[in-house]
Protein backbone atom coordinates (compact mmCIF):
# COMPACT_ATOMS: atom_id res chain seq x y z
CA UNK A 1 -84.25 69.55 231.67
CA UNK A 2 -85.41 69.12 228.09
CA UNK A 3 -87.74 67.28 227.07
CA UNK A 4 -88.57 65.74 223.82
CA UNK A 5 -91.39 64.44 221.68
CA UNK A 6 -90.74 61.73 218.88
CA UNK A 7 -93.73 61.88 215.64
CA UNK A 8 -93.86 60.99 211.54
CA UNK A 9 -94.11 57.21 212.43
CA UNK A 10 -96.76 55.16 210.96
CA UNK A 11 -97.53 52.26 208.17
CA UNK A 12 -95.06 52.04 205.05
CA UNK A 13 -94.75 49.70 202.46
CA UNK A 14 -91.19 48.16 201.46
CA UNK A 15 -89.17 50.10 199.78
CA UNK A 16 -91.16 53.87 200.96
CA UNK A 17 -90.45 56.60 203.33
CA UNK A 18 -91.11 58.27 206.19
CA UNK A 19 -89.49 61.50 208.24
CA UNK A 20 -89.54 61.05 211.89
CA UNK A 21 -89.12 64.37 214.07
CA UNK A 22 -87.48 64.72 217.10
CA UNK A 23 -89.11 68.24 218.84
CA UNK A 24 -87.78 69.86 222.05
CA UNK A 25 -89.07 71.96 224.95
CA UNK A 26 -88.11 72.94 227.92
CA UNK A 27 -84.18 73.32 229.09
CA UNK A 28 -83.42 73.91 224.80
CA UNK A 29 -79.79 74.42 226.04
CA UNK A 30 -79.49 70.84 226.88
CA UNK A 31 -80.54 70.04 223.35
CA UNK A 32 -77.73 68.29 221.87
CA UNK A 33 -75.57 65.22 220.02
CA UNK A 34 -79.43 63.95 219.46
CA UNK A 35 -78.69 60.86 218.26
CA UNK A 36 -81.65 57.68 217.17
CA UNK A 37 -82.05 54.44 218.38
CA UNK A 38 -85.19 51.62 217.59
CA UNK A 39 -86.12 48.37 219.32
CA UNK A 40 -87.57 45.77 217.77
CA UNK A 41 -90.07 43.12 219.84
CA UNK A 42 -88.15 40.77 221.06
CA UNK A 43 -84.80 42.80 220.41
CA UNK A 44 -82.34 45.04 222.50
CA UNK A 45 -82.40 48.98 221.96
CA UNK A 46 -79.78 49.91 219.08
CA UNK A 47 -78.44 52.82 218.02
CA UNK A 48 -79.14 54.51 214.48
CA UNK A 49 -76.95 56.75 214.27
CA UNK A 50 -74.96 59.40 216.26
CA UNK A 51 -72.62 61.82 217.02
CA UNK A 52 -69.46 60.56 216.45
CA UNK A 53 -66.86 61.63 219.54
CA UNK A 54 -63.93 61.30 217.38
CA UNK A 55 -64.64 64.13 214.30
CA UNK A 56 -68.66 65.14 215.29
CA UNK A 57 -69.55 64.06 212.04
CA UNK A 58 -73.04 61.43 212.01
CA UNK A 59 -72.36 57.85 212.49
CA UNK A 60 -74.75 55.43 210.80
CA UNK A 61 -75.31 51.90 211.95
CA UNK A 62 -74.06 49.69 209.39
CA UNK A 63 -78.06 48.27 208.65
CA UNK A 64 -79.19 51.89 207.86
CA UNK A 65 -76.42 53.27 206.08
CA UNK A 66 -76.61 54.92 202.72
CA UNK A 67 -80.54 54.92 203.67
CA UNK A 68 -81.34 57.30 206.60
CA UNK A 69 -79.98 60.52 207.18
CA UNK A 70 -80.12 63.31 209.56
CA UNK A 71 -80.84 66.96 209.06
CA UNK A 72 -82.15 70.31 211.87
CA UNK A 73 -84.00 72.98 212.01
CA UNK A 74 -82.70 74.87 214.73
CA UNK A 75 -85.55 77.52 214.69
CA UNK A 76 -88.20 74.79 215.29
CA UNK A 77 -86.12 72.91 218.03
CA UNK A 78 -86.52 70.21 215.74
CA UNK A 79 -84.13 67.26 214.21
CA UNK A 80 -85.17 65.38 211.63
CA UNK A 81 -84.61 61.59 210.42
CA UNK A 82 -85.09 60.83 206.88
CA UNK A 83 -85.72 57.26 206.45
CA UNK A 84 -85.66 55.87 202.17
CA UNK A 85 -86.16 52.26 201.32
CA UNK A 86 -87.18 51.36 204.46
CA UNK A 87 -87.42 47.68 204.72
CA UNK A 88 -89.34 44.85 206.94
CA UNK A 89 -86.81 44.90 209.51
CA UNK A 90 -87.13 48.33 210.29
CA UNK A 91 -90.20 48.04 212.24
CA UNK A 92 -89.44 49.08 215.74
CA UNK A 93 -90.22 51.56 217.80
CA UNK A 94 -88.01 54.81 217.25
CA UNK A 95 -86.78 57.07 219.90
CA UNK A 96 -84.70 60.14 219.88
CA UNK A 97 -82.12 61.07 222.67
CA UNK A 98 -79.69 63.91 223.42
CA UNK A 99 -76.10 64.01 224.80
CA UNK A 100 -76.00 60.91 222.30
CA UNK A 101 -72.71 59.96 220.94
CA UNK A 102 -70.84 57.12 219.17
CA UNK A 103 -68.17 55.59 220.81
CA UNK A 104 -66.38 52.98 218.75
CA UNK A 105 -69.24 50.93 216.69
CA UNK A 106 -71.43 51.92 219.47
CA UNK A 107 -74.25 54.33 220.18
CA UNK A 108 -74.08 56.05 224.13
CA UNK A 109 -76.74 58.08 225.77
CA UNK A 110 -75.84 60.60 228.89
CA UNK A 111 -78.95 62.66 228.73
CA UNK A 112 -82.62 62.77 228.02
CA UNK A 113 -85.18 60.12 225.82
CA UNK A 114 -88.48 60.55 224.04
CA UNK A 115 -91.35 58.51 224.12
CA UNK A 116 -90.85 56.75 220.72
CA UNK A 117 -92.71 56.46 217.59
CA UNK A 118 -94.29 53.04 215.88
CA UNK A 119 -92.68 52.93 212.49
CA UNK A 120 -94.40 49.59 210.68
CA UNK A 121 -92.58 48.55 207.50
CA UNK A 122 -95.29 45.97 205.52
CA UNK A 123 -96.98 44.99 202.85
């Protein structure tokens, strides 16, 4: 099994930036298709983005397109999600998952979660 640890989250202003950082251990084979997902109080769990199962290019959510973005560093077991103009109604808690893939307009998760990360967007 792998297992994974979410940090970067914190308190940002409208229109600032954070990098959240999804770190694995364990099983690293089983470290794959991570995909992002939030929850809002109050709210269902949504995906960010993911794999998509149709080309394996990212898919975005349409509320965080052309704003976050996804990069690796496969030396540091380590995926990264670049978050620009980050707006009010991206405060949730943020979790990474693997085996995470889009399926239609939609997000799916077959293997492991992290904890999650506060991200706060106010003034």
């Amino acid at each position: 099994q792998v297992q994974l640890v979410e940090s970067g989250g914190g308190l940002v202003q409208p229109g600032g930036s954070l990098r959240l950082s999804c770190t694995a251990s364990g099983s690293t084979s089983d470290y794959y298709a991570i995909g992002w997902f939030r929850q809002a109080p109050g709210k269902e769990r949504e995906g960010v983005l993911c794999t998509s199962s149709a080309d394996g290019s990212t898919y975005y959510a349409d509320s965080v397109k052309g704003r976050f973005t996804i990069s690796r560093d496969n030396a540091k077991n380590t995926v990264y999600l670049q978050m620009n103009s980050l707006k009010p109604e991206d405060t949730a808690i943020y979790y990474c998952a693997t085996d995470s893939y889009a399926v239609g307009s939609s997000c799916l998760v077959a293997g492991s979660w992290g904890q999650g990360t506060q991200v706060t967007v106010s003034s």
